[in-house]
Protein backbone atom coordinates (compact mmCIF):
# COMPACT_ATOMS: atom_id res chain seq x y z
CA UNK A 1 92.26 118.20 103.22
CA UNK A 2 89.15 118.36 105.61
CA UNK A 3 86.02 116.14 104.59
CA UNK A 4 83.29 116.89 106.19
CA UNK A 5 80.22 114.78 107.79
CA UNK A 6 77.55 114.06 105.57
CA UNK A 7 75.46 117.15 103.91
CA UNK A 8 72.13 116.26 103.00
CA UNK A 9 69.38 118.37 100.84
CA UNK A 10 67.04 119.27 103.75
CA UNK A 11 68.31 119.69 107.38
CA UNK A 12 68.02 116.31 109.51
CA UNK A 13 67.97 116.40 113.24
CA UNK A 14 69.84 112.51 113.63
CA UNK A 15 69.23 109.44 115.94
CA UNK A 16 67.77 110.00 118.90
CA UNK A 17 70.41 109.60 121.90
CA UNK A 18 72.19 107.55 122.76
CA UNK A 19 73.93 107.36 119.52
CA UNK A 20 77.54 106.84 120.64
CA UNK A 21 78.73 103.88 122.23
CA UNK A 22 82.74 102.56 122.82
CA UNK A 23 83.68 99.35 122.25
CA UNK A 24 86.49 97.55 122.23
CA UNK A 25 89.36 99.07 120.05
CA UNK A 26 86.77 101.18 118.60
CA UNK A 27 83.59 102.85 118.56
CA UNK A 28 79.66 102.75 118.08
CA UNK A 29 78.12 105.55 116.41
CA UNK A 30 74.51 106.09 114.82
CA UNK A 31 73.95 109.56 114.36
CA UNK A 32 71.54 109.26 111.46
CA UNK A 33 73.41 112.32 109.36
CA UNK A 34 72.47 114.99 111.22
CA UNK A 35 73.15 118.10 110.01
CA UNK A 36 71.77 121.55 108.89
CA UNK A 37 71.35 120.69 105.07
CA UNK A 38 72.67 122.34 102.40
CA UNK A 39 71.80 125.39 101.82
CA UNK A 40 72.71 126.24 105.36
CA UNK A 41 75.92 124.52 105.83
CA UNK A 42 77.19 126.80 102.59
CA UNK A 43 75.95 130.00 104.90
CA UNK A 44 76.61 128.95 108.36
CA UNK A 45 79.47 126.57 108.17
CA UNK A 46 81.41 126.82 104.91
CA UNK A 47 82.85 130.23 105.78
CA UNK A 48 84.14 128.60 109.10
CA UNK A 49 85.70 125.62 106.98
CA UNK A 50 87.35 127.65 104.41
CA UNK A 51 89.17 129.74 107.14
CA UNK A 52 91.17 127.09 108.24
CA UNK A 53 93.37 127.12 104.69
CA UNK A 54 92.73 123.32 103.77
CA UNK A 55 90.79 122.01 100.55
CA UNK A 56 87.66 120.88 101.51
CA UNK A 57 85.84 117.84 100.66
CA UNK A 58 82.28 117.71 101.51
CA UNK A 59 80.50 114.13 101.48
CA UNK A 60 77.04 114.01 100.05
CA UNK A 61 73.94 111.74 101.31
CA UNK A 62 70.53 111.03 100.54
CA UNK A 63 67.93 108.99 100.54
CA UNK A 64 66.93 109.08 97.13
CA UNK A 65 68.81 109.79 93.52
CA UNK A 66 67.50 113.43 93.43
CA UNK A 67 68.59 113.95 96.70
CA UNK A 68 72.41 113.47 96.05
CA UNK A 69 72.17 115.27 92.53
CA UNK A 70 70.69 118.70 94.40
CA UNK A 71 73.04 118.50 97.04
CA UNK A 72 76.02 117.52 94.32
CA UNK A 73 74.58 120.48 91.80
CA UNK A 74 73.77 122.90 94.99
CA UNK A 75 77.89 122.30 96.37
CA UNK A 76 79.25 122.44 92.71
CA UNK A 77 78.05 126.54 92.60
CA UNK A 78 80.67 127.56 95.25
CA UNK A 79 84.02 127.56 94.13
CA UNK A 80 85.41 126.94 97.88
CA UNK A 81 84.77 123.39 97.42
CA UNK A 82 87.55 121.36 95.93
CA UNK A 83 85.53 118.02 95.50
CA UNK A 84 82.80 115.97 96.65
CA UNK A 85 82.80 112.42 98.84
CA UNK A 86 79.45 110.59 97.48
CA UNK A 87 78.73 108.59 100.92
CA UNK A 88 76.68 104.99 99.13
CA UNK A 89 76.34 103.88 102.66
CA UNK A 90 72.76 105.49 102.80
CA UNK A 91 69.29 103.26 102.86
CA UNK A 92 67.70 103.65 98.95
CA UNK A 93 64.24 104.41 99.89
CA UNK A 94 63.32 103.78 96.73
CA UNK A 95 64.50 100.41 96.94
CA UNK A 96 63.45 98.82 100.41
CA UNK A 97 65.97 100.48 102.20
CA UNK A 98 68.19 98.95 100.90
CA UNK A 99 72.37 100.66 100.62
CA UNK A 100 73.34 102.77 97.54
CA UNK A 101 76.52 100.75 97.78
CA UNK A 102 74.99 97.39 98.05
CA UNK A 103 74.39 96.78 93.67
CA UNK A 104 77.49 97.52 92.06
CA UNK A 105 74.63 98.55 89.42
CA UNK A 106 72.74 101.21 91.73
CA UNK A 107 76.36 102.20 92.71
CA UNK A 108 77.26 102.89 89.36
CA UNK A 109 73.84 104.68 88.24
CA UNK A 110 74.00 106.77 91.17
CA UNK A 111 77.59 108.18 89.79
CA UNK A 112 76.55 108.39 86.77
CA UNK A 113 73.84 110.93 87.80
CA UNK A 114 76.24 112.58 89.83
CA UNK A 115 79.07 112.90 87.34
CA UNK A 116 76.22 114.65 85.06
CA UNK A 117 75.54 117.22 87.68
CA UNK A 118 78.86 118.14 88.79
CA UNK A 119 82.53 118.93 87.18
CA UNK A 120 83.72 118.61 90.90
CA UNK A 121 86.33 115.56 91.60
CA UNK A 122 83.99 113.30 92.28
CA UNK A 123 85.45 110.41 95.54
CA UNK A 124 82.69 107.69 95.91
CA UNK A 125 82.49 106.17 99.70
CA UNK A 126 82.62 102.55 99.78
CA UNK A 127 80.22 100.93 102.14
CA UNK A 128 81.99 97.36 103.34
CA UNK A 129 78.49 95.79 103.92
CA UNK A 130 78.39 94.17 100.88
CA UNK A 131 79.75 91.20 98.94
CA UNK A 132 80.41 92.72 95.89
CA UNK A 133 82.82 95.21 97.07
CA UNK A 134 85.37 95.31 94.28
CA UNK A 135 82.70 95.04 91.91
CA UNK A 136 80.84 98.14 93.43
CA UNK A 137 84.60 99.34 93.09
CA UNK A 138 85.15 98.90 89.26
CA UNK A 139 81.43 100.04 88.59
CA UNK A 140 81.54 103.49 90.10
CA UNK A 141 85.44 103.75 88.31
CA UNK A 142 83.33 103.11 85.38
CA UNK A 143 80.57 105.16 85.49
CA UNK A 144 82.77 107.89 85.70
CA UNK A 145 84.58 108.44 89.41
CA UNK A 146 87.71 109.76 89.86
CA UNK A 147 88.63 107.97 93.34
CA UNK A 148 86.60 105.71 95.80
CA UNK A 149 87.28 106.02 99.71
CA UNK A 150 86.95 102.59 101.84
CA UNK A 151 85.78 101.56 104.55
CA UNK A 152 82.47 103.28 105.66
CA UNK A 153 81.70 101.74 109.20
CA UNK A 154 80.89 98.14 109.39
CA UNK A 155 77.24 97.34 110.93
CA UNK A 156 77.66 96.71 114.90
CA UNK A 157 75.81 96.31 117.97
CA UNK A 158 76.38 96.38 121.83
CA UNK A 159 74.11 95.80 124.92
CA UNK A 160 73.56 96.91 128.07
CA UNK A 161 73.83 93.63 130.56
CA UNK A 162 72.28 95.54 133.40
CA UNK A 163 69.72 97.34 132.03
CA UNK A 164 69.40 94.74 128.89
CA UNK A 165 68.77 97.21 126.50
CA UNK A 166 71.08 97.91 123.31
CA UNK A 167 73.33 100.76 124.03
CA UNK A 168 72.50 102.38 121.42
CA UNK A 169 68.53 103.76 120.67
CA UNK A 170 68.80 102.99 116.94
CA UNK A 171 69.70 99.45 118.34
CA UNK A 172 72.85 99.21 115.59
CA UNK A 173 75.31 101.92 114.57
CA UNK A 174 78.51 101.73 112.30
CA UNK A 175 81.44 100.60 113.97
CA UNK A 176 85.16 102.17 113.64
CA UNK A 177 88.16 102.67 114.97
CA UNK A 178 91.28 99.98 114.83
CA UNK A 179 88.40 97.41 115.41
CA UNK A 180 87.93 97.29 112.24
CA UNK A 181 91.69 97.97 110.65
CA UNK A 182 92.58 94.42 109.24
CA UNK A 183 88.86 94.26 107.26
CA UNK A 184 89.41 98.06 106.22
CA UNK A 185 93.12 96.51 104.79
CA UNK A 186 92.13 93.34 103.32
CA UNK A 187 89.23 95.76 101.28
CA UNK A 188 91.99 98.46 99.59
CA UNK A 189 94.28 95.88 98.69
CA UNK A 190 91.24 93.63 97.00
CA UNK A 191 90.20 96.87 95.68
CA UNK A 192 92.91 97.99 94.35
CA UNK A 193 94.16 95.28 92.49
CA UNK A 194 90.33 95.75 90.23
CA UNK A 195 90.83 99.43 89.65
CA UNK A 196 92.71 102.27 88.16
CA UNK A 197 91.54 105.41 90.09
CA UNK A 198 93.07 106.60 93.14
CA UNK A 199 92.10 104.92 96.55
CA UNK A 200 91.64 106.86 100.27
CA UNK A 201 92.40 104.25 102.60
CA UNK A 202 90.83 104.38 105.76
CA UNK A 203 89.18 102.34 109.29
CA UNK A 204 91.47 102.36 112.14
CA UNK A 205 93.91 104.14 111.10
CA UNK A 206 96.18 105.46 114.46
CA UNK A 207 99.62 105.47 113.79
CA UNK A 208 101.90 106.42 111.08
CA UNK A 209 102.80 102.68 110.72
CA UNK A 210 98.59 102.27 110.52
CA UNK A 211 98.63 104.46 107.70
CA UNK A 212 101.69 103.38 106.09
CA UNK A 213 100.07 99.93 105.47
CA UNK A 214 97.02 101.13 103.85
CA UNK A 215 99.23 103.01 101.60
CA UNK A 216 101.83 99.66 100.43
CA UNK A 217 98.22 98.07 100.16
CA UNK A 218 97.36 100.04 97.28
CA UNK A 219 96.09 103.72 98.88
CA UNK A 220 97.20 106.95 97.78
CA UNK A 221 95.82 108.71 100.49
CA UNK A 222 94.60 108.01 103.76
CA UNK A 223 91.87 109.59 105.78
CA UNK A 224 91.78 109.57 109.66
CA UNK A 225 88.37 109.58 111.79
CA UNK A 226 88.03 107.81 114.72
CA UNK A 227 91.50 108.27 115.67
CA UNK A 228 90.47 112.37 116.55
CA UNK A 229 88.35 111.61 119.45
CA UNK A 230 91.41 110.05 121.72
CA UNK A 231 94.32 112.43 120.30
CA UNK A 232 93.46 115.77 118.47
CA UNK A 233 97.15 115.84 116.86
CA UNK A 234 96.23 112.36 115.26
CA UNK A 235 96.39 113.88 111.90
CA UNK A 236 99.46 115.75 112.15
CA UNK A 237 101.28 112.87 114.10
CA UNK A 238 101.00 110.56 111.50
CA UNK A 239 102.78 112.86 108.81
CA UNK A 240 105.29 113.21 110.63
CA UNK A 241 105.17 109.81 111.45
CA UNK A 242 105.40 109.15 107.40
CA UNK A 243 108.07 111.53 106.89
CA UNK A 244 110.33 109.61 109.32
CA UNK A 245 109.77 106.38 107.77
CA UNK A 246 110.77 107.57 104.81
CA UNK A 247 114.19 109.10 105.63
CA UNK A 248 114.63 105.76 107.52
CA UNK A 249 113.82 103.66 105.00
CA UNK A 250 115.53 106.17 102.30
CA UNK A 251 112.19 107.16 100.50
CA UNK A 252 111.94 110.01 98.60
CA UNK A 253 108.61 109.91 97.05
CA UNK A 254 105.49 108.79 99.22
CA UNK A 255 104.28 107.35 95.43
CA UNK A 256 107.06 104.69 95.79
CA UNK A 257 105.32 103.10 98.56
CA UNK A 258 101.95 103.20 97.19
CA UNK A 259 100.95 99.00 96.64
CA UNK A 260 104.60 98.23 97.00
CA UNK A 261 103.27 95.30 99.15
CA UNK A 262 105.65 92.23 98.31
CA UNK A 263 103.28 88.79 97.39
């Protein structure tokens, strides 16, 4: 499947530049969701998407609970899309700015809003910046989600030493990219040990072998990002990656694999 960047209800132009910044084993970015909002990206860019023969999954932001239950009822009218990524990563401005994702009891409010407005699967994005991550985890299974996806980008920074300014103008971005693999590892296989629904694995995920660990850790899927910008065949390297595992190791069902971690 494709997911696509975050869809919001009214267009938003983003950060202002510079909003992408490497670092080491990873990436900087701080875009600030720009994109053409709704109603455009199901006339402009939809068409485009549904060409390429691939469910699409479209992930939904917003600043406040109306906002992601238009955008969720707005998507749930066109029968191209297959489901809908909830991203809880995004500032409540309701509530000091502070994430969606933060409150396992926001988190689960927020889906439970959703799950009213939609009969889409609904996949809520897990932000990492909080504490209470399986918590937020079990809440949105709860209120009525029918997978989570984790990690969102962790909070990052990085500085100019001759100029002495942050390299980035929005001063901090969300950093990805193998970076952050180990924490993005350590959170699906907490995660998964609290919950039922299906998991997307994903932060820093490279290599077949990259994915193959989130899936032992508890994943049944895995989503690749980061891992686009330095090799376009990512995607397609790592099935084939999979397959040959398998045959090596004598799998014939990817399921068998999924949290076959030994303790």
């Amino acid at each position: 499947a494709l997911v696509t960047k975050a869809v919001t209800k009214e267009a938003r132009p983003g950060n202002p530049l510079p909003r992408i910044s490497e670092a080491p084993s990873g990436m900087l970015n701080a875009i600030g969701l720009q994109n053409k909002g709704v109603r455009r990206f199901l006339v402009e860019d939809l068409e485009h998407l549904n060409g390429l023969d691939l469910p699409v999954i479209v992930n939904v932001a917003g600043d406040t609970m109306d906002d992601y239950i238009y955008v969720a009822e707005t998507l749930s009218q066109d029968s191209r899309i297959k489901a809908l990524e909830i991203n809880i990563s995004c500032p409540n401005v309701k509530k000091g700015g502070v994430a969606f994702g933060y409150d396992p009891l926001v988190a689960a409010d927020l889906t439970r809003k959703i799950r009213k407005a939609t009969s889409l699967p609904l996949i809520v994005k897990l932000t990492p910046n909080t504490p209470h991550i399986e918590s937020v985890a079990q809440a949105v299974e709860e209120a009525g989600a029918d997978g989570v996806s984790l990690i969102n980008t962790l909070i990052g920074m990085a500085i100019d030493v001759d100029s002495f300014k942050p390299a980035l103008a929005n001063i901090t971005g969300g950093l990805s990219g193998p970076a952050i693999k180990p924490i993005a590892l350590a959170m699906v296989f907490r995660v998964a040990r609290r919950i039922k629904i299906p998991i997307i694995g994903m932060g820093g995920i490279m290599t077949a072998n990259d994915a193959i660990e989130f899936i032992l850790a508890g994943a049944s899927a895995v989503a690749v990002g980061t891992a686009n910008f330095v090799n376009p065949r990512a995607t397609l390297d790592i099935i084939l990656g999979i397959k040959d595992y398998m045959r090596a190791k004598g799998v014939l069902d990817v399921k068998e694999l999924i949290g076959a971690v030994k303790i």
